[in-house]
N, C-alpha and C. Protein backbone atom coordinates (compact mmCIF):
# COMPACT_ATOMS: atom_id res chain seq x y z
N UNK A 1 0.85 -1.17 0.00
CA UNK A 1 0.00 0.00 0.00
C UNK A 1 0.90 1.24 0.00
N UNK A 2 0.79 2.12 -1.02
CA UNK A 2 1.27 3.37 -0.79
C UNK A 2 0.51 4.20 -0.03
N UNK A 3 1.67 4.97 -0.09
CA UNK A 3 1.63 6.35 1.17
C UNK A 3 0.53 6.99 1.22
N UNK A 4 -0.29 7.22 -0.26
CA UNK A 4 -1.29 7.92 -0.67
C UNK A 4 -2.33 6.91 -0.12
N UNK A 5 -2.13 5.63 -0.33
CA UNK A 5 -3.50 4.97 -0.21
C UNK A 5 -3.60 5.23 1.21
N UNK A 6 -2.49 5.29 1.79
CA UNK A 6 -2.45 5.29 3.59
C UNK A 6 -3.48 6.31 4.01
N UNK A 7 -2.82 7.53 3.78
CA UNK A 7 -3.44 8.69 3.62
C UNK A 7 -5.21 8.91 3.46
N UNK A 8 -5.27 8.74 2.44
CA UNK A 8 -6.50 8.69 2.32
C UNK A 8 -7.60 7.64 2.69
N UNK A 9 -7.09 6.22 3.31
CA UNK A 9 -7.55 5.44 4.22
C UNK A 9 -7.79 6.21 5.36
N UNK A 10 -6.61 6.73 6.05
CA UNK A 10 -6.95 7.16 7.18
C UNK A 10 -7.75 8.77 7.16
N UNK A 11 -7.62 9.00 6.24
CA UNK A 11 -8.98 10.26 6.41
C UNK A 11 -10.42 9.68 6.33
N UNK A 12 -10.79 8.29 5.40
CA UNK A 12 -11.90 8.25 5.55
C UNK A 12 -12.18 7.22 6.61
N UNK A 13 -11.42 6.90 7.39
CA UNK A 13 -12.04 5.84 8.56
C UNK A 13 -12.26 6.66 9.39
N UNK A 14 -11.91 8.06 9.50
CA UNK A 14 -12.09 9.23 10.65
C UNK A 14 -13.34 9.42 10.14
N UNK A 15 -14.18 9.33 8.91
CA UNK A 15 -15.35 10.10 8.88
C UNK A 15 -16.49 9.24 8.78
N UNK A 16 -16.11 7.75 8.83
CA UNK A 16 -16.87 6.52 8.95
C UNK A 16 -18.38 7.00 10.15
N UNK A 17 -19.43 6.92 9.82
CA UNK A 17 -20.22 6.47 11.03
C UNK A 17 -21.10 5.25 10.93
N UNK A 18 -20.54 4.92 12.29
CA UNK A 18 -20.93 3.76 12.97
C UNK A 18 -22.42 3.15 13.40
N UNK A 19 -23.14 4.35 13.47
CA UNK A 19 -24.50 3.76 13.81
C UNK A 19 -25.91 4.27 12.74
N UNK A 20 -25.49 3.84 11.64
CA UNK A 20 -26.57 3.79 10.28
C UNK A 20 -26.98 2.56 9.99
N UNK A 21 -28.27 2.33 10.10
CA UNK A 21 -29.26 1.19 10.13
C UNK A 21 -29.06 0.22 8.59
N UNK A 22 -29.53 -0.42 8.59
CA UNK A 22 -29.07 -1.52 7.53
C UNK A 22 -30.56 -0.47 6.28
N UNK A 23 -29.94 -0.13 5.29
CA UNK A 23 -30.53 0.26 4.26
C UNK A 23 -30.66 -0.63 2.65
N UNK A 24 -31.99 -1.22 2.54
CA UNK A 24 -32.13 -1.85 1.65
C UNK A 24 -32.92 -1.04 0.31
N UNK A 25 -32.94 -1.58 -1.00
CA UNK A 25 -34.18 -0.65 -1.80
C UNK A 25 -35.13 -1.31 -1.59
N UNK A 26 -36.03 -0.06 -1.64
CA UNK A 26 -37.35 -0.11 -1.62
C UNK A 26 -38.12 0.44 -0.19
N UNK A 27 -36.97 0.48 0.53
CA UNK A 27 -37.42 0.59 2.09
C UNK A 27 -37.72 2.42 1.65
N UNK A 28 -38.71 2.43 2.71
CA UNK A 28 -38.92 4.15 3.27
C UNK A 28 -38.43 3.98 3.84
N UNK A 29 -37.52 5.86 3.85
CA UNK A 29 -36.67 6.08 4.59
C UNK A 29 -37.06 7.51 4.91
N UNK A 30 -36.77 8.15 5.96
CA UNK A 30 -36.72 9.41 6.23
C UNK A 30 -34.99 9.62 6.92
N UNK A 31 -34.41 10.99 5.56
CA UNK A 31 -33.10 11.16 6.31
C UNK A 31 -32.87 12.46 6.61
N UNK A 32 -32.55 12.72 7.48
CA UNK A 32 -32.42 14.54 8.01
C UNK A 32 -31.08 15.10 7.47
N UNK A 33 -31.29 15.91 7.13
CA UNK A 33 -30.17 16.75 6.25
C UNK A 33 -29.74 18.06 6.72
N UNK A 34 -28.96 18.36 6.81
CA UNK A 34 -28.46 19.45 7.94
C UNK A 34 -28.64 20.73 6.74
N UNK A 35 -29.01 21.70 6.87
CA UNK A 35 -29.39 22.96 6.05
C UNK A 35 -29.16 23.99 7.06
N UNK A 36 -28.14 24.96 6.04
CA UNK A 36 -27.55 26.39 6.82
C UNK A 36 -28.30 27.76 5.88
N UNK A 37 -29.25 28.08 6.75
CA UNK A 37 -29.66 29.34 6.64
C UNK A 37 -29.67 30.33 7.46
N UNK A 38 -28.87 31.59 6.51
CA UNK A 38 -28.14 32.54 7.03
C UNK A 38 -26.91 32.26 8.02
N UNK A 39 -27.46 32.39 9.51
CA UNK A 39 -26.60 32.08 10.16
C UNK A 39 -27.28 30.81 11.53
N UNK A 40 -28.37 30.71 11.13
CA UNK A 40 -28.92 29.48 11.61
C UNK A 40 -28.72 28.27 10.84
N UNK A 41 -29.07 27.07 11.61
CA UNK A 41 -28.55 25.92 11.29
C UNK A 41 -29.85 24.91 11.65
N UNK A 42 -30.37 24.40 10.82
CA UNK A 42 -31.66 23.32 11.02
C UNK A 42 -31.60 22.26 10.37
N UNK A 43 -32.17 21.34 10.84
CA UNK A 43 -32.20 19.48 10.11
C UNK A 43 -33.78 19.76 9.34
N UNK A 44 -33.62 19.23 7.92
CA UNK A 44 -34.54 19.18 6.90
C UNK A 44 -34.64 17.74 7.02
N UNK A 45 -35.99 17.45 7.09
CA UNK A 45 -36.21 15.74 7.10
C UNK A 45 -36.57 15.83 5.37
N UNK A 46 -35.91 14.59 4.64
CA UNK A 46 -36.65 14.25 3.32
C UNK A 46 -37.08 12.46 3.39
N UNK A 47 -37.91 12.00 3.06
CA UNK A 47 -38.78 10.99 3.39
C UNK A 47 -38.83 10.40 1.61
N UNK A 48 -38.67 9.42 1.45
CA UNK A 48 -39.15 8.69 0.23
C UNK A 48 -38.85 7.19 0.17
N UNK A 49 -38.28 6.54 -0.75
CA UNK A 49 -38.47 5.22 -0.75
C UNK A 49 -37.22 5.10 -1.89
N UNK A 50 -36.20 4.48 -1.26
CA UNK A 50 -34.57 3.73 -1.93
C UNK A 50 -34.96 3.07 -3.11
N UNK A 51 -34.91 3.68 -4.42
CA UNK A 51 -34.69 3.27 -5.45
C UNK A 51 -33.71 2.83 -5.92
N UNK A 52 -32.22 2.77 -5.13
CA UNK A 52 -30.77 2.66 -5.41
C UNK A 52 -29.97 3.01 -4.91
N UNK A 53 -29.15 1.90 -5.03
CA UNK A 53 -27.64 1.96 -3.81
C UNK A 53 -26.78 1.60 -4.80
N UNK A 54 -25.54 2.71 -4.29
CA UNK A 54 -24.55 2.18 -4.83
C UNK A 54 -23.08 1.92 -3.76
N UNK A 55 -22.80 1.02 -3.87
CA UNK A 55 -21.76 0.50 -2.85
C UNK A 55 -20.09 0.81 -3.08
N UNK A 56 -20.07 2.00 -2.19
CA UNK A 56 -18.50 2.28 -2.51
C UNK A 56 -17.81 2.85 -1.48
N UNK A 57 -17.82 2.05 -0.12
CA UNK A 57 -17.17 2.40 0.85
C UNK A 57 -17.68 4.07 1.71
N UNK A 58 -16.45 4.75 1.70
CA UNK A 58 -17.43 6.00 2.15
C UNK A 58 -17.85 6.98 1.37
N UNK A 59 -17.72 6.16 0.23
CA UNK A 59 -18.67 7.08 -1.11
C UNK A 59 -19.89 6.26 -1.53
N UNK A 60 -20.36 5.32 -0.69
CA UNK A 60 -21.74 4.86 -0.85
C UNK A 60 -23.10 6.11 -0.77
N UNK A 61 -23.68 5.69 -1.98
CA UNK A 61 -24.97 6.56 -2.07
C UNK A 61 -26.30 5.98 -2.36
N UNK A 62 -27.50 6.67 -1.69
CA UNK A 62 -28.54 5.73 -2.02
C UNK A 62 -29.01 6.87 -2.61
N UNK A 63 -30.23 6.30 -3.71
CA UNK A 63 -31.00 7.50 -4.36
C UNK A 63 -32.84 7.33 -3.66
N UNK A 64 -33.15 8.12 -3.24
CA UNK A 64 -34.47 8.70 -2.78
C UNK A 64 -35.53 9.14 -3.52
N UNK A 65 -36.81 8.53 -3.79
CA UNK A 65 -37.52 8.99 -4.38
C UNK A 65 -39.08 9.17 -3.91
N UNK A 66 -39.18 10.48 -4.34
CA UNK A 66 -40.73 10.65 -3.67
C UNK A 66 -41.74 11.60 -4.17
N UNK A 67 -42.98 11.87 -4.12
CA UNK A 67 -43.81 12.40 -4.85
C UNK A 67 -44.13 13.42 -4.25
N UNK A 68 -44.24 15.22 -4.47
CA UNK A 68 -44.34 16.05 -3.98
C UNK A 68 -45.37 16.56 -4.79
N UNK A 69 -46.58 16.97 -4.37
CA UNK A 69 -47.78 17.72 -5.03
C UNK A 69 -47.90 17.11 -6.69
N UNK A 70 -47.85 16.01 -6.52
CA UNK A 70 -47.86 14.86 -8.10
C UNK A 70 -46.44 15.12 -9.19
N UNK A 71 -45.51 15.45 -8.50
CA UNK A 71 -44.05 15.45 -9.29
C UNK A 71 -43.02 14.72 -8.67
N UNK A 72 -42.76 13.91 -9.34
CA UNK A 72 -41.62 13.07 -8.96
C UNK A 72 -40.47 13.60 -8.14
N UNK A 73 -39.77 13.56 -6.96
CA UNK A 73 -38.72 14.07 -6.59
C UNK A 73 -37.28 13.39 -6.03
N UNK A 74 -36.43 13.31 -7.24
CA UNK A 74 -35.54 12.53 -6.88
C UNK A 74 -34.27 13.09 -6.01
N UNK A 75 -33.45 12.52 -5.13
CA UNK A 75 -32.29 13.22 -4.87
C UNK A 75 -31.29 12.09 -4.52
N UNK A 76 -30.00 12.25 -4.62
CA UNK A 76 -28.88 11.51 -4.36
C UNK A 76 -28.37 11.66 -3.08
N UNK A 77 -28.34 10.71 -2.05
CA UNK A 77 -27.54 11.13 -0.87
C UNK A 77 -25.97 10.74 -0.42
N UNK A 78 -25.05 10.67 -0.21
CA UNK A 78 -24.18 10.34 0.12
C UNK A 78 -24.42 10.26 1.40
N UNK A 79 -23.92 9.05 1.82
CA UNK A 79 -24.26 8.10 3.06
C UNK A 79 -23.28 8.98 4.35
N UNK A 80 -22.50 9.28 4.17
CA UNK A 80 -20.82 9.44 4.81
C UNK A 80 -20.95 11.02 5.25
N UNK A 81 -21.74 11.70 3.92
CA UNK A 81 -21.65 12.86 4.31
C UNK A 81 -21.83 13.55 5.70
N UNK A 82 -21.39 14.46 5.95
CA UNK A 82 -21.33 15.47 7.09
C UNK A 82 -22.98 15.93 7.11
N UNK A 83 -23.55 16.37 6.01
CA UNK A 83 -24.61 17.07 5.99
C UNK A 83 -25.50 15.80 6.34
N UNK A 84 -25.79 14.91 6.00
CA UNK A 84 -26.51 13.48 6.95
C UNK A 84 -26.25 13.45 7.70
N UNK A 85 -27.16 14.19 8.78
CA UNK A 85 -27.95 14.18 10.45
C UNK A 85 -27.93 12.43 10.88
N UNK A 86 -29.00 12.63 10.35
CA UNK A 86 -29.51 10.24 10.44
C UNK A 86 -30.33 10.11 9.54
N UNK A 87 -30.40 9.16 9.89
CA UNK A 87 -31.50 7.99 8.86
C UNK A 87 -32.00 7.36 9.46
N UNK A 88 -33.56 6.97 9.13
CA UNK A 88 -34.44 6.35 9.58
C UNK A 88 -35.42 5.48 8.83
N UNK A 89 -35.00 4.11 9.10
CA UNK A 89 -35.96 3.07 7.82
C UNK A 89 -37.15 2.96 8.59
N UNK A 90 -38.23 3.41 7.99
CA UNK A 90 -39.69 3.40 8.25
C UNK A 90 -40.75 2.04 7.82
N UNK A 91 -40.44 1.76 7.29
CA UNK A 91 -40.82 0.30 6.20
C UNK A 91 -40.19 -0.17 5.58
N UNK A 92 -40.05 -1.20 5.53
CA UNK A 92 -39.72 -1.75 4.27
C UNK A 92 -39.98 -2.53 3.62
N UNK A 93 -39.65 -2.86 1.93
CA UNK A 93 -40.96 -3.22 0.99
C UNK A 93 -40.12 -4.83 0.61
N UNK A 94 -40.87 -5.31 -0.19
CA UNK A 94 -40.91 -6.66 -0.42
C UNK A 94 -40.36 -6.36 -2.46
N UNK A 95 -39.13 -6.25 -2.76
CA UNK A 95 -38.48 -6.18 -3.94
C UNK A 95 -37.52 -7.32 -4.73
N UNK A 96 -37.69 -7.45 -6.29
CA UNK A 96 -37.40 -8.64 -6.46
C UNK A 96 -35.82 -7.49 -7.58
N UNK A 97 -35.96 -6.37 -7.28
CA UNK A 97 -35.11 -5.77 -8.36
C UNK A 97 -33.88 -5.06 -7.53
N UNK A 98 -32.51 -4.85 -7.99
CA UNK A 98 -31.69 -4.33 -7.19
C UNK A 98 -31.78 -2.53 -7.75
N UNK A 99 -32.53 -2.06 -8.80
CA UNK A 99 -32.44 -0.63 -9.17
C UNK A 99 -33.73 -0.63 -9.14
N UNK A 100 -34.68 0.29 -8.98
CA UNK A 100 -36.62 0.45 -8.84
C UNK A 100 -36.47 1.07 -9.62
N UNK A 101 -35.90 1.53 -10.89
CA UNK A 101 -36.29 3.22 -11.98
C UNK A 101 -36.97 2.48 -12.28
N UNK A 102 -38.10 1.51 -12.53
CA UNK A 102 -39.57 1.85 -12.58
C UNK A 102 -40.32 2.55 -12.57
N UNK A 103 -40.07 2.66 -11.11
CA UNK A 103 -41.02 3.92 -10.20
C UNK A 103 -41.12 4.71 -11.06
N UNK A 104 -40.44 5.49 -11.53
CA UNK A 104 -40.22 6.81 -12.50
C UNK A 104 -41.58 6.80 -13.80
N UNK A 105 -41.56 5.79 -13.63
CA UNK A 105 -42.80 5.89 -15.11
C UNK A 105 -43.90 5.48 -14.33
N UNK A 106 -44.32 5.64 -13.30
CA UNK A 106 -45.56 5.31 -12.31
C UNK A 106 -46.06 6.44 -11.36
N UNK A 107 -46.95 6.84 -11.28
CA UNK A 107 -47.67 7.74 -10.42
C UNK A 107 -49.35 6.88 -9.18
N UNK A 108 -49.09 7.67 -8.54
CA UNK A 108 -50.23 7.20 -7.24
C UNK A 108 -50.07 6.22 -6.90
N UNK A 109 -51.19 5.66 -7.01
CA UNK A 109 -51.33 4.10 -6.29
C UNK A 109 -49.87 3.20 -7.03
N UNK A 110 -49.74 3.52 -7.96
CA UNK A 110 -49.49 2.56 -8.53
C UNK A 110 -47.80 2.49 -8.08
N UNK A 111 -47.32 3.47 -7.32
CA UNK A 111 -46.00 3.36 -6.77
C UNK A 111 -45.59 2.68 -5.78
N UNK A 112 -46.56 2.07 -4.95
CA UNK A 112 -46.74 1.57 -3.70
C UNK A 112 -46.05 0.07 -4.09
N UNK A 113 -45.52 -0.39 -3.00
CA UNK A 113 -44.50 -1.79 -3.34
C UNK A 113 -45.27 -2.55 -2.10
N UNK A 114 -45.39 -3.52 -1.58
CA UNK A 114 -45.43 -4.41 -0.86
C UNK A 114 -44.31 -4.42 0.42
N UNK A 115 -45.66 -4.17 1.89
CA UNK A 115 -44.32 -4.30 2.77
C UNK A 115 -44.06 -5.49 3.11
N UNK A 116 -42.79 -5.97 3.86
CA UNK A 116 -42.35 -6.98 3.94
C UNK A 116 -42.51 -6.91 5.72
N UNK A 117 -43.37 -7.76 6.17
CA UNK A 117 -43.25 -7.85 7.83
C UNK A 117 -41.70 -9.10 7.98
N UNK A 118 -40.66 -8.21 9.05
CA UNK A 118 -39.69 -9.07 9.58
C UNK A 118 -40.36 -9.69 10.98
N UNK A 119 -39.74 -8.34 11.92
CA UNK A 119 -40.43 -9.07 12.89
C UNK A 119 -40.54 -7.10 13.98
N UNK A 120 -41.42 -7.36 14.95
CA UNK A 120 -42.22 -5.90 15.44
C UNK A 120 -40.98 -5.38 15.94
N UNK A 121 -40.82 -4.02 15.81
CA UNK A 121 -39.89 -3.27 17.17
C UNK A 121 -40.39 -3.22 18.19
N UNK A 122 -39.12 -3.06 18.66
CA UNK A 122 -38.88 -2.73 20.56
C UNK A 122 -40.18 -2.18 21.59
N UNK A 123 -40.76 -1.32 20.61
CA UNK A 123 -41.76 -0.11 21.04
C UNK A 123 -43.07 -0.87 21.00
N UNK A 124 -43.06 -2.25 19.97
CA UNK A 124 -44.56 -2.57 20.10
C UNK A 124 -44.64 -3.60 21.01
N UNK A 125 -43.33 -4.45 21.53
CA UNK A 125 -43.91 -5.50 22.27
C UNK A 125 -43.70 -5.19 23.75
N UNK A 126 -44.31 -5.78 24.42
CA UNK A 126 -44.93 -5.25 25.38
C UNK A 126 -44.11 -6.32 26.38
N UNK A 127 -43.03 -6.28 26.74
CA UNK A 127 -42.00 -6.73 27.97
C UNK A 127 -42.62 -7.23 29.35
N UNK A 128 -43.24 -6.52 29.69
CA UNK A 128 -44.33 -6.56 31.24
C UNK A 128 -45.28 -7.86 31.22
N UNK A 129 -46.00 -8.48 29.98
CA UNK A 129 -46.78 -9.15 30.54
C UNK A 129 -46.11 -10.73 29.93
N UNK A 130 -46.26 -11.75 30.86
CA UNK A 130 -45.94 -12.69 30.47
C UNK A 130 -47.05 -13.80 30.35
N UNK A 131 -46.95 -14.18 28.81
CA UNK A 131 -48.42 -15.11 28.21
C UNK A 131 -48.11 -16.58 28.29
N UNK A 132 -46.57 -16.81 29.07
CA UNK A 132 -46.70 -18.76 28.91
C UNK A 132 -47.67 -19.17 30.21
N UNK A 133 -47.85 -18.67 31.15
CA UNK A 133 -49.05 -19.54 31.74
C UNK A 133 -50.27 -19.01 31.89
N UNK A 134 -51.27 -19.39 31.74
CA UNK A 134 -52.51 -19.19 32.08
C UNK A 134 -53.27 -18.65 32.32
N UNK A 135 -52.50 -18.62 34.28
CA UNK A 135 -53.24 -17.83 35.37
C UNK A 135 -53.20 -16.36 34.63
N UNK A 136 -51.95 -15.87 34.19
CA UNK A 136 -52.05 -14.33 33.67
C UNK A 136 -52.92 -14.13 32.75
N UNK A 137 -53.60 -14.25 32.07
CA UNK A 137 -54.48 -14.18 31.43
C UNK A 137 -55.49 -13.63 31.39
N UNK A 138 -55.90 -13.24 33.09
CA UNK A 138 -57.23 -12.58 33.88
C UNK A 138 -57.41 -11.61 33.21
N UNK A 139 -56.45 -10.85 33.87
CA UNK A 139 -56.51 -9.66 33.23
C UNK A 139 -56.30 -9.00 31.57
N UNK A 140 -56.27 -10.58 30.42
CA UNK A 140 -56.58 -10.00 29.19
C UNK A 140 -57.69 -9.14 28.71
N UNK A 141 -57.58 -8.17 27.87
CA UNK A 141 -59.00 -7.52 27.59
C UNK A 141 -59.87 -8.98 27.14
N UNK A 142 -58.80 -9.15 25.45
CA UNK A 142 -58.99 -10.40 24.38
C UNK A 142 -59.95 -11.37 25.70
N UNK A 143 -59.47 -12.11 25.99
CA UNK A 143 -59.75 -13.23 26.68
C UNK A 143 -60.04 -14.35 25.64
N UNK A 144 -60.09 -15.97 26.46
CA UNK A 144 -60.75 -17.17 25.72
C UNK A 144 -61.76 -16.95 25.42
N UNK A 145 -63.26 -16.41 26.06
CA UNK A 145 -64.17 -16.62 25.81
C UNK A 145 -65.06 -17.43 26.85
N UNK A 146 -64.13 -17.97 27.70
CA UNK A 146 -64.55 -19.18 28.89
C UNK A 146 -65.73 -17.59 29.97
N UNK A 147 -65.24 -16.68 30.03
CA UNK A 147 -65.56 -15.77 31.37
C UNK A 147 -67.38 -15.52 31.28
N UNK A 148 -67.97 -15.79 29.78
CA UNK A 148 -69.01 -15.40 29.52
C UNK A 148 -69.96 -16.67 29.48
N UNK A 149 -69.25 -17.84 29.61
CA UNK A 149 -70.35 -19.11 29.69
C UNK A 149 -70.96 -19.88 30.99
N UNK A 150 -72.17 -19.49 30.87
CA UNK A 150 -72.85 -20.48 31.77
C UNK A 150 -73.13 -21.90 32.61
């Protein structure tokens, strides 16, 4: 390895971040984008659905696409960048293609992909109650059905 490759290895492992969620296409995503106006400084959320990744270390980019008042709106993000706040996968869809420019020749309904259930987050299951025996059960709203028979 030359000196140069050294070099520029070690500038981009300094700008590596470590905690970006596994990004597939097709998934919605919402990613916040850091925007400087004037002399204020605010995170712009943009929200759409990964039509494309391209894999190149810390020049990986995904492309974003989404529909604003019935016009297509595409943008390129660089993953690595400084101006990427975070990212946030909201859904994600059920795809048999590694590029979606499909999408591009589709409007409304007809952009919608299929989500893919993995398995629930953190936030929906409910830690506190435990359903392997029985007795707990009392207090289900659901219930068997046993509480109402004669």
């Amino acid at each position: 390895m030359t000196k140069l490759q050294q070099l520029v290895q070690s500038i981009q492992s300094g700008t590596r971040k470590t905690e970006l969620p596994d990004i597939r296409i097709g998934d919605l995503v919402r990613i916040g984008v850091s925007i400087q106006e004037g002399n204020k400084q605010r995170v712009q959320p943009f929200e759409g659905t990964v039509i494309a990744k391209h894999q190149a270390g810390t020049n990986t980019t995904v492309t974003v696409r989404k529909s604003l008042q019935g016009i297509g709106v595409e943008r390129v993000f660089l993953i690595y960048a400084p101006c990427v706040v975070n990212i946030q996968v909201l859904r994600r869809a059920q795809v048999s293609r590694a590029k979606l420019y499909y999408l591009r020749n589709r409007t409304g309904k007809a952009t919608r992909l299929k989500e893919k259930f993995e398995q629930l987050p953190e936030m929906w299951v409910n830690p506190g109650i435990d359903y392997s025996s029985p007795s707990d059960h009392k207090n289900n709203p659901v219930g068997d059905g046993s509480e109402n028979k004669v």
